[in-house]
C-alpha atoms as a PDB file:
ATOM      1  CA  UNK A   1      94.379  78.576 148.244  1.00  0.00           C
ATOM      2  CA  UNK A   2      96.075  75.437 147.588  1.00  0.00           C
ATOM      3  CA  UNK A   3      98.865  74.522 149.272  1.00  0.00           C
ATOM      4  CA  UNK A   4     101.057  73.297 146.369  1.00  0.00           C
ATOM      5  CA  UNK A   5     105.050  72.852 146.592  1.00  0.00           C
ATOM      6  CA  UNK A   6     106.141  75.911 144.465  1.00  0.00           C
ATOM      7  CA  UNK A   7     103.990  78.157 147.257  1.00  0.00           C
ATOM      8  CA  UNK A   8     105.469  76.563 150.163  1.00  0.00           C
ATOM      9  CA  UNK A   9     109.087  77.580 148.915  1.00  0.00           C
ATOM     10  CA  UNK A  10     107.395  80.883 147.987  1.00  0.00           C
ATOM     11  CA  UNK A  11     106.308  81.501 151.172  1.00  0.00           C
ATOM     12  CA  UNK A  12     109.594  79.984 153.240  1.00  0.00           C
ATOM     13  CA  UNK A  13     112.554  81.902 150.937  1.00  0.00           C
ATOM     14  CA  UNK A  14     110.047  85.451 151.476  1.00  0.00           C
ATOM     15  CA  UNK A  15     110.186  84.739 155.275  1.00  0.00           C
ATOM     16  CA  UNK A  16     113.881  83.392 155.394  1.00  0.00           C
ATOM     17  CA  UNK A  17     114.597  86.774 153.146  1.00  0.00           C
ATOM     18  CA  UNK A  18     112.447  88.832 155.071  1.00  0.00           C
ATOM     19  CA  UNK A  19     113.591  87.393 158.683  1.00  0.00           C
ATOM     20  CA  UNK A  20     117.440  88.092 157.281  1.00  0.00           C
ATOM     21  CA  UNK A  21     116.902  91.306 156.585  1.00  0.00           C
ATOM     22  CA  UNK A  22     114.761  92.199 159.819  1.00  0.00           C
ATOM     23  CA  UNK A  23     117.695  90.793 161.414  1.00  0.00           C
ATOM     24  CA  UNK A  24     120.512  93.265 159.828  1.00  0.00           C
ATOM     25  CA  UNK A  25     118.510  96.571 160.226  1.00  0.00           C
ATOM     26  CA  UNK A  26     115.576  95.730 162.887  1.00  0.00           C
ATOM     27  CA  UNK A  27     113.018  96.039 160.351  1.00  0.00           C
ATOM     28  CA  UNK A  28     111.525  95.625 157.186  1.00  0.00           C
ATOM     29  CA  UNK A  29     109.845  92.137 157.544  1.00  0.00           C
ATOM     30  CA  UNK A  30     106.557  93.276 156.653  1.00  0.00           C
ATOM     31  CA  UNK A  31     107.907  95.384 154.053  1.00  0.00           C
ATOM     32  CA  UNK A  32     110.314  92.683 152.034  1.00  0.00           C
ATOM     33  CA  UNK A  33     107.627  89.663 152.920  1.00  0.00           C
ATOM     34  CA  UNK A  34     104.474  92.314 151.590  1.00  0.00           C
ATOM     35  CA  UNK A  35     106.572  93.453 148.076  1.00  0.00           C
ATOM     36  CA  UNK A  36     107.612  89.782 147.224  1.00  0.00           C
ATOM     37  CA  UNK A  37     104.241  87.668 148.304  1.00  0.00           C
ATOM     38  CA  UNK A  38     102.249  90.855 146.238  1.00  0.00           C
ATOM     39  CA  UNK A  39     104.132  90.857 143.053  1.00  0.00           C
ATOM     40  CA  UNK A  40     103.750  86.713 143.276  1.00  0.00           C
ATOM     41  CA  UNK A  41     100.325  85.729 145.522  1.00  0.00           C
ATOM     42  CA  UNK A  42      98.224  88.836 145.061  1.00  0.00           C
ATOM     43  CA  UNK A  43      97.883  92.234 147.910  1.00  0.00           C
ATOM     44  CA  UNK A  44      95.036  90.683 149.929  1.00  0.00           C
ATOM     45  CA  UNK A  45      96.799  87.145 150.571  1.00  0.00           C
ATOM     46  CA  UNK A  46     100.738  89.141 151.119  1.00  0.00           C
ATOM     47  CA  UNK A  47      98.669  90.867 153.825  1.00  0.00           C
ATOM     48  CA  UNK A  48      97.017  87.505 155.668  1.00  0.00           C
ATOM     49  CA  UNK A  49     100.314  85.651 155.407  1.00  0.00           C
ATOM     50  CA  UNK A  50     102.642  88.210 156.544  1.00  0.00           C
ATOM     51  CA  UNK A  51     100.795  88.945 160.085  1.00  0.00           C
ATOM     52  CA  UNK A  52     101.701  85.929 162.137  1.00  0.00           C
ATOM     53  CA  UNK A  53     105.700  86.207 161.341  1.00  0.00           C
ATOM     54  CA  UNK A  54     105.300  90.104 161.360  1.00  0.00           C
ATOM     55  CA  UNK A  55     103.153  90.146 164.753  1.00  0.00           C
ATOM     56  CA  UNK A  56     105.588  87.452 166.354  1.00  0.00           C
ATOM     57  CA  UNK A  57     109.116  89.195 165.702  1.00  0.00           C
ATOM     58  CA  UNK A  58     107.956  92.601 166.362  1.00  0.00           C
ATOM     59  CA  UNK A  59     106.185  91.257 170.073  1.00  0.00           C
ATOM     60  CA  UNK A  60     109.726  89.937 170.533  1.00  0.00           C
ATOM     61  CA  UNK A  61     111.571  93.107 169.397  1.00  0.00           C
ATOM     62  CA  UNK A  62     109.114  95.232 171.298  1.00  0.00           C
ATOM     63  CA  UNK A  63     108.966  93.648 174.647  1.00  0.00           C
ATOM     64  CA  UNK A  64     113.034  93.277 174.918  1.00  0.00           C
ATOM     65  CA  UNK A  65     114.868  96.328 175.774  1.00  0.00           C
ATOM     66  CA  UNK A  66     114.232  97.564 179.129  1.00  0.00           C
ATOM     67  CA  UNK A  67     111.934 100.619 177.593  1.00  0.00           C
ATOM     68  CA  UNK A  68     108.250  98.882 176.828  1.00  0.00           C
ATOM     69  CA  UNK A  69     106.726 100.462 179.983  1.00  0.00           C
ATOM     70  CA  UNK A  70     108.340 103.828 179.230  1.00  0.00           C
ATOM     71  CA  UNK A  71     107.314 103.939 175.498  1.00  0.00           C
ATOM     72  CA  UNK A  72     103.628 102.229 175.965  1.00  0.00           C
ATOM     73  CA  UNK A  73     103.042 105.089 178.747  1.00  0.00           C
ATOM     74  CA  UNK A  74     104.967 107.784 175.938  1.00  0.00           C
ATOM     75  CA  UNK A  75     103.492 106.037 172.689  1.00  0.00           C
ATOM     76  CA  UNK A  76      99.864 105.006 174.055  1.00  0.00           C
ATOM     77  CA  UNK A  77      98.233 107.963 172.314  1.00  0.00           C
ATOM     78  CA  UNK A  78     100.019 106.680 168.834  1.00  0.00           C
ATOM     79  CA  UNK A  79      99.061 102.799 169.512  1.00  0.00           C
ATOM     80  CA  UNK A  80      95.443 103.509 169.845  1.00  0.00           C
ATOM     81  CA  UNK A  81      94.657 105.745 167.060  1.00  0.00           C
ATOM     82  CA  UNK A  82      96.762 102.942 165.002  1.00  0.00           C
ATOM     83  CA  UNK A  83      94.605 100.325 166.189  1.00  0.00           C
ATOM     84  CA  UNK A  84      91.382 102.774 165.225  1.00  0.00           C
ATOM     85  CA  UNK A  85      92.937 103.578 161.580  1.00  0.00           C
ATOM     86  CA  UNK A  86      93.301  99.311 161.074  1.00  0.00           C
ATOM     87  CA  UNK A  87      89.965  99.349 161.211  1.00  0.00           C
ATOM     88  CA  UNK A  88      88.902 101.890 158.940  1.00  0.00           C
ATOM     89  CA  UNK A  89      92.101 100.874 156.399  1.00  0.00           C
ATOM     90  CA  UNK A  90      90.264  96.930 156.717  1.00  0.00           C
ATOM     91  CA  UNK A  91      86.918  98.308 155.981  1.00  0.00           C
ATOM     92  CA  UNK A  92      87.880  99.938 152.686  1.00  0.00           C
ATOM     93  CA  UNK A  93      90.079  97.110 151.498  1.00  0.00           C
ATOM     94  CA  UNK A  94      87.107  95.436 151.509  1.00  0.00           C
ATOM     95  CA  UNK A  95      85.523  98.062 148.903  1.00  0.00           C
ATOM     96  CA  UNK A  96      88.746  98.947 146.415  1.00  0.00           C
ATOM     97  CA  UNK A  97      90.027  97.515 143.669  1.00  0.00           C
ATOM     98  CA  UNK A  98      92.918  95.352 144.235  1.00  0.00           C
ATOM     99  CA  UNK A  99      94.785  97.061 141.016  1.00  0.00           C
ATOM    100  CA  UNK A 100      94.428 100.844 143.105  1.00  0.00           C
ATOM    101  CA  UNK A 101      96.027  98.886 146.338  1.00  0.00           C
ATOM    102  CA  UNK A 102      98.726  97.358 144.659  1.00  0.00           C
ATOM    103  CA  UNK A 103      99.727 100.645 143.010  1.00  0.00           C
ATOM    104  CA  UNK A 104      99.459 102.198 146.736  1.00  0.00           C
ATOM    105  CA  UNK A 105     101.379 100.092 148.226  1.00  0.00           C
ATOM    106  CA  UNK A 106     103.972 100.251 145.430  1.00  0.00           C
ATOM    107  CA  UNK A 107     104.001 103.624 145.627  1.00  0.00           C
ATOM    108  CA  UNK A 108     104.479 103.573 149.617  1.00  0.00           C
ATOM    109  CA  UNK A 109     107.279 101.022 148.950  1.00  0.00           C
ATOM    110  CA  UNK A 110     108.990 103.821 146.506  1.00  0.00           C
ATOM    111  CA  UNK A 111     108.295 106.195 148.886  1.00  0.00           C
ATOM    112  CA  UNK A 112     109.986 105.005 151.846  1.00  0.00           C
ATOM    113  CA  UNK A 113     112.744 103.553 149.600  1.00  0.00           C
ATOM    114  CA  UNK A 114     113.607 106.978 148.404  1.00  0.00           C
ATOM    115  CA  UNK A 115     113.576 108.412 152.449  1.00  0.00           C
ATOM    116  CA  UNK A 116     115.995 105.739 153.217  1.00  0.00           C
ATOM    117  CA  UNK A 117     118.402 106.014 150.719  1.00  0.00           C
ATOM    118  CA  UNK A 118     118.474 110.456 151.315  1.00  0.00           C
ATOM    119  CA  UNK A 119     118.197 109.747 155.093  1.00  0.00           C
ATOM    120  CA  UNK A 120     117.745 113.119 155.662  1.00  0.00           C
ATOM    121  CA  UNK A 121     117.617 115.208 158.773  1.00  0.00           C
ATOM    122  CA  UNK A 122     114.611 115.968 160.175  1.00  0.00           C
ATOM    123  CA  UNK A 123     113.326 118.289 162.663  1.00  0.00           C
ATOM    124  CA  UNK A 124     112.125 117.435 166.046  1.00  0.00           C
ATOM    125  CA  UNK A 125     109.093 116.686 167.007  1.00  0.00           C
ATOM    126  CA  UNK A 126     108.657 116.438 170.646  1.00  0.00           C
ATOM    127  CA  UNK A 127     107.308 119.652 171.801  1.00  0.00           C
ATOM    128  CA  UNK A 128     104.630 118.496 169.381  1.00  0.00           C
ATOM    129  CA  UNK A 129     104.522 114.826 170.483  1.00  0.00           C
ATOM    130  CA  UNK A 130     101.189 115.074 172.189  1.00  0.00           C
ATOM    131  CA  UNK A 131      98.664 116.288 169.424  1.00  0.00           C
ATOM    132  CA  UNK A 132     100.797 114.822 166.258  1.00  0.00           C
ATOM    133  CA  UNK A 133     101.352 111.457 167.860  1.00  0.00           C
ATOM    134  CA  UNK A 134      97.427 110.211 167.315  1.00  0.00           C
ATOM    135  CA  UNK A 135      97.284 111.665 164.088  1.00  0.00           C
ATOM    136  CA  UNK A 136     100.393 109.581 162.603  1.00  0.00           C
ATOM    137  CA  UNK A 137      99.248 106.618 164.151  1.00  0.00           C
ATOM    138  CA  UNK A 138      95.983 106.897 162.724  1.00  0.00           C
ATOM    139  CA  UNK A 139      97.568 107.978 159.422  1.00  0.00           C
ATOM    140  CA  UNK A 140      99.863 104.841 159.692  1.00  0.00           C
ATOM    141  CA  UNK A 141      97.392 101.996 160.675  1.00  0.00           C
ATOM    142  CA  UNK A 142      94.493 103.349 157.608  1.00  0.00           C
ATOM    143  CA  UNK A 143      97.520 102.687 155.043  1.00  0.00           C
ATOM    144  CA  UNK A 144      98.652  99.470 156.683  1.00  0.00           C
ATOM    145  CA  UNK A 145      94.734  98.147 156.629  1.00  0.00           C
ATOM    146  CA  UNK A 146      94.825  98.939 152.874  1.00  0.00           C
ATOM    147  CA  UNK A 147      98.230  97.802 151.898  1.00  0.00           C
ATOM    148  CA  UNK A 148     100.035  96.269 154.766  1.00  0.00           C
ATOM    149  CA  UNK A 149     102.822  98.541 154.675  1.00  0.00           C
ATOM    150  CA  UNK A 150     103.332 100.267 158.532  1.00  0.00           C
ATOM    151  CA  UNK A 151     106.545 101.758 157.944  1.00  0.00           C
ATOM    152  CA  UNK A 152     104.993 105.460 156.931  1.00  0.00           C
ATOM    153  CA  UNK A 153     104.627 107.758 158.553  1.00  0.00           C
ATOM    154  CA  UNK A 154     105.305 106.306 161.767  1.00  0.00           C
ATOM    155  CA  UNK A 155     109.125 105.047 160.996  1.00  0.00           C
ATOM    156  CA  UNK A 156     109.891 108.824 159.877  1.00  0.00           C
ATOM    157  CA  UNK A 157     108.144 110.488 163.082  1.00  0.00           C
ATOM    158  CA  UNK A 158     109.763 108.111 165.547  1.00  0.00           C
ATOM    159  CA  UNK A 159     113.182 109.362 164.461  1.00  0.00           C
ATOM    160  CA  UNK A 160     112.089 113.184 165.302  1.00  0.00           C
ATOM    161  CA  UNK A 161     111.453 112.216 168.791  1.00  0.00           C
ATOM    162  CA  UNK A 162     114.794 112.055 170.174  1.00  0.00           C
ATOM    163  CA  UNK A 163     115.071 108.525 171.297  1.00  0.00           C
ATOM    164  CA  UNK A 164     118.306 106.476 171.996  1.00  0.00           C
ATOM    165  CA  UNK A 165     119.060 103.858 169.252  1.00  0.00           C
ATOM    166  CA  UNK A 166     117.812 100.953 171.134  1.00  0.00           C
ATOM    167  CA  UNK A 167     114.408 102.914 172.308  1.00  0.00           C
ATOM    168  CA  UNK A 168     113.950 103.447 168.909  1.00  0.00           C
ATOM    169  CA  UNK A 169     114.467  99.940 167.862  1.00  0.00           C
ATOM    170  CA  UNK A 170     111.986  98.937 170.129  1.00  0.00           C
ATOM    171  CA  UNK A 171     109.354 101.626 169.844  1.00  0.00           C
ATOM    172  CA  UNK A 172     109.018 100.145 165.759  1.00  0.00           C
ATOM    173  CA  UNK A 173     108.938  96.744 167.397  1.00  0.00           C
ATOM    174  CA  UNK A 174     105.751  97.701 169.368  1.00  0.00           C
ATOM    175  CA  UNK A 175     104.416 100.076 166.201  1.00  0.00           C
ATOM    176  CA  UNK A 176     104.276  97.515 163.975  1.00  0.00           C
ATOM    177  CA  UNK A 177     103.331  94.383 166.546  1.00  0.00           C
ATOM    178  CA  UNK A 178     100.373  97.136 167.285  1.00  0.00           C
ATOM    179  CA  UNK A 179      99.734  97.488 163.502  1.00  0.00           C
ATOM    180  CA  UNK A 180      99.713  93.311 162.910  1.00  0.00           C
ATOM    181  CA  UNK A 181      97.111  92.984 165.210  1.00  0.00           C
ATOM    182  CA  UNK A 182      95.102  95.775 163.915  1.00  0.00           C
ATOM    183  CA  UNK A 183      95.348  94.359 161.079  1.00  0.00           C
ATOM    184  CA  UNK A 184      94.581  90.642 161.912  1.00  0.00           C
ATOM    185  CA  UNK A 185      91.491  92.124 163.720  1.00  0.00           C
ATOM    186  CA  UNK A 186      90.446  94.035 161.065  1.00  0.00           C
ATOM    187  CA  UNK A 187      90.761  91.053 158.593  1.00  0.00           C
ATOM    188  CA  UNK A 188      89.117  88.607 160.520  1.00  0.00           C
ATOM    189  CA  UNK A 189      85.928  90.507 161.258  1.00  0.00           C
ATOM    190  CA  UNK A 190      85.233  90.926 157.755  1.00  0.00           C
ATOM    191  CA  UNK A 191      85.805  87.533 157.058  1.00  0.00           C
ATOM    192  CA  UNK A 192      89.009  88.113 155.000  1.00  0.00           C
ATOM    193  CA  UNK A 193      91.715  85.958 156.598  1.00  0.00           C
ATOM    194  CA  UNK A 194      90.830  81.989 155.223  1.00  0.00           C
ATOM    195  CA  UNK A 195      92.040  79.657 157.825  1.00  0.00           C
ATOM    196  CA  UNK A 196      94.443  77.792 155.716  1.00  0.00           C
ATOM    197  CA  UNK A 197      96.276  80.971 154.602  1.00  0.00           C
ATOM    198  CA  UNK A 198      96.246  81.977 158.623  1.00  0.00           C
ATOM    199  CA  UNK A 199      98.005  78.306 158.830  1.00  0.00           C
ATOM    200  CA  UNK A 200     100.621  78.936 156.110  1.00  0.00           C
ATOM    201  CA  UNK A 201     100.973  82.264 157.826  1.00  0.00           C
ATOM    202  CA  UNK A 202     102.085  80.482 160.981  1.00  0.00           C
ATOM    203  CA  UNK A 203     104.206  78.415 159.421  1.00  0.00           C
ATOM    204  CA  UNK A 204     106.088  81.391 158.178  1.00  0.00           C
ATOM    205  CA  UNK A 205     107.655  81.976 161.651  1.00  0.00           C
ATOM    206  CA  UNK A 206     110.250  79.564 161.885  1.00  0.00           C
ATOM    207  CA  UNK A 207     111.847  81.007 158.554  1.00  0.00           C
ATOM    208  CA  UNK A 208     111.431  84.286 159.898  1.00  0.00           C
ATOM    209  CA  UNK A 209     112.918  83.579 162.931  1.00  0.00           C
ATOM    210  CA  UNK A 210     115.895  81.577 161.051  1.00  0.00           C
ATOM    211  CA  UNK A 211     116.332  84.516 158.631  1.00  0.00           C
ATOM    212  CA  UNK A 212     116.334  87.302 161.934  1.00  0.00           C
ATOM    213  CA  UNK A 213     119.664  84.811 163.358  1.00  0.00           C
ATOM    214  CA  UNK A 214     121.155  84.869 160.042  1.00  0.00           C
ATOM    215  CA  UNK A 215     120.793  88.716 159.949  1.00  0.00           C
ATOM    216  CA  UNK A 216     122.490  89.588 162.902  1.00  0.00           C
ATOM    217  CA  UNK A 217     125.821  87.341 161.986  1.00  0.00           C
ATOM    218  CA  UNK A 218     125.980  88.927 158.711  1.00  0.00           C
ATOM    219  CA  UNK A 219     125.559  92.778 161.135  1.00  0.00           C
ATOM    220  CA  UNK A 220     128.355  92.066 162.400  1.00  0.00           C
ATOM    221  CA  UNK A 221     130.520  91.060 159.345  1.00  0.00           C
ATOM    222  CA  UNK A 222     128.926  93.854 156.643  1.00  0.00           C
ATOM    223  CA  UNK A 223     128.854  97.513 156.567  1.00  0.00           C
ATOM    224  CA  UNK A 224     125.352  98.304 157.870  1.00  0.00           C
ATOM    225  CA  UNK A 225     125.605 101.184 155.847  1.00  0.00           C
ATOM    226  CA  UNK A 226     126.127  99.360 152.832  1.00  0.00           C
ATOM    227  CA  UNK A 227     123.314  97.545 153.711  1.00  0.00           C
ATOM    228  CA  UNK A 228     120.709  99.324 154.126  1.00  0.00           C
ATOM    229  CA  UNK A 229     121.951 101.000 150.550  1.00  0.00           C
ATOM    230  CA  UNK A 230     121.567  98.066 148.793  1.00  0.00           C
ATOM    231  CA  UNK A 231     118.207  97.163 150.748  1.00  0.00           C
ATOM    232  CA  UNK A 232     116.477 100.816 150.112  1.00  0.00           C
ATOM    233  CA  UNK A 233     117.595 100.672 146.481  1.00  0.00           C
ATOM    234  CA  UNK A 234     116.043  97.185 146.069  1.00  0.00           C
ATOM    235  CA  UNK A 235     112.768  98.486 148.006  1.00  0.00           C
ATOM    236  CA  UNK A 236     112.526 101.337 145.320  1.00  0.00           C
ATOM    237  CA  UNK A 237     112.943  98.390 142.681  1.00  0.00           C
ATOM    238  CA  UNK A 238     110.172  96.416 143.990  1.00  0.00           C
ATOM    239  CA  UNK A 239     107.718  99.025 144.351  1.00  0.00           C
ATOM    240  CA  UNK A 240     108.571 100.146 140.786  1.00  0.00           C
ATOM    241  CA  UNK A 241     107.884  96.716 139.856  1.00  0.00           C
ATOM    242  CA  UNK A 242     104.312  96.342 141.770  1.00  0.00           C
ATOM    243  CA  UNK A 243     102.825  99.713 140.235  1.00  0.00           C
ATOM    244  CA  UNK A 244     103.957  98.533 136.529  1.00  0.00           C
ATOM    245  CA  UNK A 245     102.958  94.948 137.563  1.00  0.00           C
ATOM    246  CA  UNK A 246      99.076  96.583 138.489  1.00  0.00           C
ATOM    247  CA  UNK A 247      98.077  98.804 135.523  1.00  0.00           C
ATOM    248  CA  UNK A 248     100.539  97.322 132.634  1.00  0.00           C
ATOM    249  CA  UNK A 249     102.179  94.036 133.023  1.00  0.00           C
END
């Protein structure tokens, strides 16, 4: 891919954007970077350029807290099927049309709109943690080899488990870290991450990172409620956009 002007700005206002948001709600880098670079770059190169900024913020997320030993020891069972469904979600983006992934992950993107904006209440989960954690995660990290997305089902099944606000913060931080490196793994053993996107991946960090300090100034100064609205609404919007974008525009 060549690394002309109007892609750099691409890439550092999705990141910024991305990073911003991340830094209001503690999530939804992958998700905002993945609907914008898709609808602009193409699914396959949204998916190489969001890991390094993704896998980066989420480490950091992830490791700070005081609960990683707790939720790797709680969660391990979830992280490794998640790793194992990367590799089988990697393997068949390799074999499926790039029109039929676009419209998934537009359709995921709807999907988890939608959730957010009814936030409903769901049951709990956690007499049931020990069989249904492996099965989400390996649910989870098939879709996020095809599309990128990891927000479903995991995001939804971490709520049901009764964790405080900041465990749950950083259990998504170590789901989705988990998922990136699937991911990267995946991609590079079947030769699909160039080294030049890989480097404008990289890149992507520092705007990431900018965005994630912007985002927690504007926490404290905007309803988070509000927000995450305006954000879910938006999501819906984009993924709306992506499915039209794949089989009409």
């Amino acid at each position: 891919m060549t690394w002309s002007p109007d892609l750099l700005i691409i890439v550092t206002l999705t990141f910024l954007l991305a990073g911003t948001v991340k830094g209001v709600i503690g999530m939804a880098l992958p998700t905002v970077s993945l609907g914008i670079l898709a609808a602009t770059l193409g699914l396959k190169e949204a998916i190489v350029l969001m890991l390094v900024p993704s896998f980066v913020t989420n480490v950091w997320q992830g490791v700070i807290g005081g609960n990683f030993t707790i939720l790797i020891k709680r969660l391990w069972g979830l992280l490794a099927a998640m790793l194992l469904g990367t590799w089988f979600g990697a393997e068949a983006l390799t074999m499926t049309d790039t029109s039929i992934l676009e419209a998934l992950l537009g359709v995921t993107l709807i999907g988890y709109g939608i959730f957010g904006l009814l936030t409903p209440e769901l049951p709990t989960m956690k007499r049931r943690e020990r069989w249904l954690s492996p099965i989400v995660g390996g649910a989870t990290g098939i879709l996020a080899g095809l599309t990128g997305s990891t927000v479903l089902p995991v995001v939804p099944y971490l709520q049901t488990l009764g964790m405080s606000r900041d465990a749950f913060i950083q259990a998504m931080g170590i789901c989705f870290s988990t998922a990136a490196l699937g991911i990267g793994i995946g991609l590079t053993g079947r030769s699909l991450m160039p080294p030049d996107l890989g480097i404008l991946s990289a890149i992507g960090v520092l705007p990431a990172l900018l965005g994630m300090m912007v985002g927690r100034v504007i926490r404290v100064r905007l309803s988070e409620q509000r927000f995450k609205q305006v954000f879910f609404f938006s999501v819906v919007v984009l993924g709306a956009y992506i499915v039209a974008r794949a089989y009409i525009l």
